[in-house]
C-alpha atoms as a PDB file:
ATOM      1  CA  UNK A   1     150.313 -68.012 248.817  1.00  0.00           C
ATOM      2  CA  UNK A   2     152.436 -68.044 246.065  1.00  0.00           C
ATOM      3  CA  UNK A   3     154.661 -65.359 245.398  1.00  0.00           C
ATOM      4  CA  UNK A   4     153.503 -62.033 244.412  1.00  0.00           C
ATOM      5  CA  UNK A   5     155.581 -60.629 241.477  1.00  0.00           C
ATOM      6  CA  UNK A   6     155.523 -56.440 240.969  1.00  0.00           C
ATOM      7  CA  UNK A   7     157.316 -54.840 238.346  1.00  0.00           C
ATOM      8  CA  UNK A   8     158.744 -51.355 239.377  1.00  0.00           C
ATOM      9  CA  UNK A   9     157.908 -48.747 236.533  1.00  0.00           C
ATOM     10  CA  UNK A  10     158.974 -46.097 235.210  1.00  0.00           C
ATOM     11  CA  UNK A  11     156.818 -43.500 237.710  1.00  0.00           C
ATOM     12  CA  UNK A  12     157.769 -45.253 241.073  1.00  0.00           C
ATOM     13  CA  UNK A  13     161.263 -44.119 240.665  1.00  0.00           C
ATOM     14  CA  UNK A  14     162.945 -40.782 241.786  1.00  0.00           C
ATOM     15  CA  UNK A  15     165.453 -38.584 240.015  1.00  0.00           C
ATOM     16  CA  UNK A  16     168.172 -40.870 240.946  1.00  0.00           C
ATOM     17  CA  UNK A  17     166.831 -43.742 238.937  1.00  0.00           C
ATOM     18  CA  UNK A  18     166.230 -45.759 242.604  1.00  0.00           C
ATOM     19  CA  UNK A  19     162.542 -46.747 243.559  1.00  0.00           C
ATOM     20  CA  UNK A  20     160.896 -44.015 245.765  1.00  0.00           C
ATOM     21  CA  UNK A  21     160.719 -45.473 249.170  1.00  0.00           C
ATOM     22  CA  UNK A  22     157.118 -44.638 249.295  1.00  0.00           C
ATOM     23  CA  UNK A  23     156.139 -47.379 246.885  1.00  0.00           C
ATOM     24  CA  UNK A  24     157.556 -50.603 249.326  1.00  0.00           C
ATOM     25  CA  UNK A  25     154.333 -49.665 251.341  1.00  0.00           C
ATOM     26  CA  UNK A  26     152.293 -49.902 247.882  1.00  0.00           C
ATOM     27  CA  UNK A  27     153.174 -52.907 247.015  1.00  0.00           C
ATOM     28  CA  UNK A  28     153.000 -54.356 250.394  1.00  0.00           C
ATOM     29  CA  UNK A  29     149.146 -53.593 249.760  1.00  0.00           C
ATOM     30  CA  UNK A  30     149.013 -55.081 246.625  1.00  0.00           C
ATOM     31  CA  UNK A  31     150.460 -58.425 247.702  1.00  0.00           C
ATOM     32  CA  UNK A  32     148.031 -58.373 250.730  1.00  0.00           C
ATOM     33  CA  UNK A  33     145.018 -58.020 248.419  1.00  0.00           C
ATOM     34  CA  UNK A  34     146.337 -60.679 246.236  1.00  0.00           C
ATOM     35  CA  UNK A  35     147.093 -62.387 249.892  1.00  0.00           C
ATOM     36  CA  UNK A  36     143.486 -62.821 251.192  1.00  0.00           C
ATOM     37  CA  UNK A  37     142.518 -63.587 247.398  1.00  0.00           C
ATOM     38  CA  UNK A  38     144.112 -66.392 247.718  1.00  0.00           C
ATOM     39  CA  UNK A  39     142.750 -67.526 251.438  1.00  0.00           C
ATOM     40  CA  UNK A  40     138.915 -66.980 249.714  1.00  0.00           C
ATOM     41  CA  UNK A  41     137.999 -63.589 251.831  1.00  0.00           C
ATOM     42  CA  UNK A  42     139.543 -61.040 249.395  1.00  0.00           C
ATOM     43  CA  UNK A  43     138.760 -57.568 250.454  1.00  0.00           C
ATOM     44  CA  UNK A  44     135.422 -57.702 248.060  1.00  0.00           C
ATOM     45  CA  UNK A  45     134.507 -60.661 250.412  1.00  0.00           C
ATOM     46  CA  UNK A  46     135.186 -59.359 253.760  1.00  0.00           C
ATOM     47  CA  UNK A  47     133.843 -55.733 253.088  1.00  0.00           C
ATOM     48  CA  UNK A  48     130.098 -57.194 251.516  1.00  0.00           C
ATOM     49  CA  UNK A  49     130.360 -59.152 254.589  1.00  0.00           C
ATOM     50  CA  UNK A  50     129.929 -55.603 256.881  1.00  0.00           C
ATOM     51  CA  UNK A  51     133.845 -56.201 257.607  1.00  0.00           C
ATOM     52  CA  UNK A  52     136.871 -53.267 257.489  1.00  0.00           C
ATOM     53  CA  UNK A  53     140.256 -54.043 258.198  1.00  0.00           C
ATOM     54  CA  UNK A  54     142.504 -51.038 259.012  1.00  0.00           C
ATOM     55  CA  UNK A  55     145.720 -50.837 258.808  1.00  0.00           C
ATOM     56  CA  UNK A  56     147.146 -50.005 262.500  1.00  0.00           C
ATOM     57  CA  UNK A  57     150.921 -50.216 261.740  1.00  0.00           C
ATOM     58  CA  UNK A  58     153.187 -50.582 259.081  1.00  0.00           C
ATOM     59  CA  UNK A  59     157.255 -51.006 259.365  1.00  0.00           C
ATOM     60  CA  UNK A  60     159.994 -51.836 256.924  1.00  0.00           C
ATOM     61  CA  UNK A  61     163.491 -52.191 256.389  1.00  0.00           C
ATOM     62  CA  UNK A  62     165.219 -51.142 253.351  1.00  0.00           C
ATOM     63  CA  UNK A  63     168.036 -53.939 251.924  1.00  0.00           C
ATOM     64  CA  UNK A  64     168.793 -52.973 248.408  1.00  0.00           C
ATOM     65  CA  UNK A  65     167.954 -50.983 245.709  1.00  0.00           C
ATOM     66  CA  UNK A  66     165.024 -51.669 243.513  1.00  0.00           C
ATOM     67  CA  UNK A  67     165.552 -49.442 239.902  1.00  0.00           C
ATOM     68  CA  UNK A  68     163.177 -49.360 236.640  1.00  0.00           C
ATOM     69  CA  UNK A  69     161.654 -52.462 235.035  1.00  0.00           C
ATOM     70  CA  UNK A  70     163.174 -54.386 238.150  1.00  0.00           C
ATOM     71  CA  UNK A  71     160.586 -57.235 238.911  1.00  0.00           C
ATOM     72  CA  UNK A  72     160.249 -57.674 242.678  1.00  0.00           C
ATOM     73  CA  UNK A  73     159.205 -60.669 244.178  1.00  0.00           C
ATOM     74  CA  UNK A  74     157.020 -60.554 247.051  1.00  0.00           C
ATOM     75  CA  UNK A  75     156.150 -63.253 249.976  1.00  0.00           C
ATOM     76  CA  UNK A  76     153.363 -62.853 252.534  1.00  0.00           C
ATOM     77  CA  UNK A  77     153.447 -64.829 255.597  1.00  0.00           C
ATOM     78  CA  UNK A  78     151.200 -64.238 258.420  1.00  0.00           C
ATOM     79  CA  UNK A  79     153.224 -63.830 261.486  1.00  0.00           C
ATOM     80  CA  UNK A  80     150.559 -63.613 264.331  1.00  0.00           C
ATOM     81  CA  UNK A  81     146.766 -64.045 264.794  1.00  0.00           C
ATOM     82  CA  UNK A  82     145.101 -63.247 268.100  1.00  0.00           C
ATOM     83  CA  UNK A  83     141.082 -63.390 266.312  1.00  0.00           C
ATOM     84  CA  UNK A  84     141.653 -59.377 267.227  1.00  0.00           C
ATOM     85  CA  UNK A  85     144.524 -58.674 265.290  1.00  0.00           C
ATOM     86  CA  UNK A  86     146.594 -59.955 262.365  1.00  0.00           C
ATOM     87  CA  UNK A  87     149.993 -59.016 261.534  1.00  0.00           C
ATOM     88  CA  UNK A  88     151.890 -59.884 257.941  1.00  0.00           C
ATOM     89  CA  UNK A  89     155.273 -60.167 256.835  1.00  0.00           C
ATOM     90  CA  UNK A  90     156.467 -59.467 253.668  1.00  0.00           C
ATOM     91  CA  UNK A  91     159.576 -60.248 252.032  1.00  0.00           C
ATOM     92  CA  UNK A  92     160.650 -58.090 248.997  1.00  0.00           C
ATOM     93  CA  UNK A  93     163.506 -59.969 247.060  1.00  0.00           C
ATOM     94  CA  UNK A  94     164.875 -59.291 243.137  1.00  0.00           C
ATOM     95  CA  UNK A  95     163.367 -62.189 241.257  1.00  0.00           C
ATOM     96  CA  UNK A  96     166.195 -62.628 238.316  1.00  0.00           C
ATOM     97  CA  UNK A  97     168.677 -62.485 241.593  1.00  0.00           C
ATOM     98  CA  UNK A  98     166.893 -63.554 244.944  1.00  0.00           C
ATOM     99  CA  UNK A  99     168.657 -61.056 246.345  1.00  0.00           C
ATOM    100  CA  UNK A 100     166.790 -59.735 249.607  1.00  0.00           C
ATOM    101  CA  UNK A 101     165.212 -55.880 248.738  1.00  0.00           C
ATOM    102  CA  UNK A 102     162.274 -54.843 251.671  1.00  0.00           C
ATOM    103  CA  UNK A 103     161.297 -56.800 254.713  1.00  0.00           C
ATOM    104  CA  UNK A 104     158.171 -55.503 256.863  1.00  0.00           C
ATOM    105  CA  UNK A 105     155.651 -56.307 258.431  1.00  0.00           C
ATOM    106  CA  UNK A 106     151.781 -54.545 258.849  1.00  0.00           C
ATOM    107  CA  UNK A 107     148.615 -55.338 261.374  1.00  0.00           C
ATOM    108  CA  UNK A 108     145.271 -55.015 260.683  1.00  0.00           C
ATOM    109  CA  UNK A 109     142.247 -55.525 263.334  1.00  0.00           C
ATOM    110  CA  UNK A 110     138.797 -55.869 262.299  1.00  0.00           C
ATOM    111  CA  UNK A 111     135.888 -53.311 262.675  1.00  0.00           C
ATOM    112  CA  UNK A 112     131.962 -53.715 261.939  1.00  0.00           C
ATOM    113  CA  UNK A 113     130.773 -50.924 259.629  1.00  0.00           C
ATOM    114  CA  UNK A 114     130.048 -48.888 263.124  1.00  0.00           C
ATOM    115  CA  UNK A 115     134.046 -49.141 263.727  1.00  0.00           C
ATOM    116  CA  UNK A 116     133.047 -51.202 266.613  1.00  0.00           C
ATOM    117  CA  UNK A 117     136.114 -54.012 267.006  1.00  0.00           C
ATOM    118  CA  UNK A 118     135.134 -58.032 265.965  1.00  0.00           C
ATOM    119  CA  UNK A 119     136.124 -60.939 267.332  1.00  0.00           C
ATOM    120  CA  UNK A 120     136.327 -63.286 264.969  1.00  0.00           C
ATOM    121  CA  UNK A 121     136.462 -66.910 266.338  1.00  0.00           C
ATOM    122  CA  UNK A 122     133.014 -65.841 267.468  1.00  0.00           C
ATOM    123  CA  UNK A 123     131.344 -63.157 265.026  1.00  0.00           C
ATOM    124  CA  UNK A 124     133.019 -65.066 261.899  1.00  0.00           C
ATOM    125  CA  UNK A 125     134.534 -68.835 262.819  1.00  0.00           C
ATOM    126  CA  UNK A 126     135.500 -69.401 259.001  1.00  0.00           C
ATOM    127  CA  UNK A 127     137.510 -66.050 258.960  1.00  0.00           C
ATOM    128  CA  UNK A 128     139.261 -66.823 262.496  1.00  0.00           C
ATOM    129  CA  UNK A 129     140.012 -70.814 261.244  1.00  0.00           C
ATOM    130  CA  UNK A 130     141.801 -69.455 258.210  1.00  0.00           C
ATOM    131  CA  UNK A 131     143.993 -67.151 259.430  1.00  0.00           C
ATOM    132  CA  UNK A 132     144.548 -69.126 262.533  1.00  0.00           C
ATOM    133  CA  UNK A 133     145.821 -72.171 260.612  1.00  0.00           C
ATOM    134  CA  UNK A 134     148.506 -69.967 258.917  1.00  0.00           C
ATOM    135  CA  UNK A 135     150.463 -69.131 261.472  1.00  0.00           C
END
């Protein structure tokens, strides 16, 4: 995937003109959906399919400031694929600059609509190939 490019507004900041730390985990969302877009099994895909992918962790690390109208350049890589679990990095960096803002990381398993845990190299083989061949 291409880079994901989110501009912080006006709302996402706090009273000391600084991006609310809150909204790293936001946008780490939106550049997942965009993400999966991208592989062909957006979420609209995967959830007509009978497929939900929770979130089961989330961590980041705060580099720099982000402030107002700043637009924030964001890479996801996938870092690890079992067919059980994925797990994505993301790396936040100022576009004008390139200078490094937010690195994290989240991982996701996938449920039926019963919550009952899929494996995918054998319940969905095109799913599993994808994400397998990224990382």
């Amino acid at each position: 995937m291409e880079k994901y490019i989110h501009k912080v507004q006006y709302y996402e900041t706090d009273q000391m003109g600084i991006t609310h730390h809150s909204n790293y985990i936001r946008w780490m969302e939106e550049a997942r959906v965009a993400f999966l877009d991208a592989t062909g099994w957006g979420y609209q895909r995967i959830e007509k399919e009978g497929i939900i992918s929770p979130v089961l962790s989330v961590d980041g690390k705060y580099k720099r400031t982000t402030t107002f109208g700043d637009e924030v350049a964001i890479v996801v890589r996938a870092k690890s694929f079992n067919g059980l679990r994925l797990v994505l990095e993301y790396e936040m960096t100022d576009e004008k600059t390139g200078e490094l803002c937010f690195i994290g990381t989240s991982e996701h398993c996938f449920l039926n609509r019963d919550f009952k845990v899929l494996r995918l190299k054998k319940d969905y083989p095109e799913i599993y190939e994808i994400f397998a061949s990224m990382v």
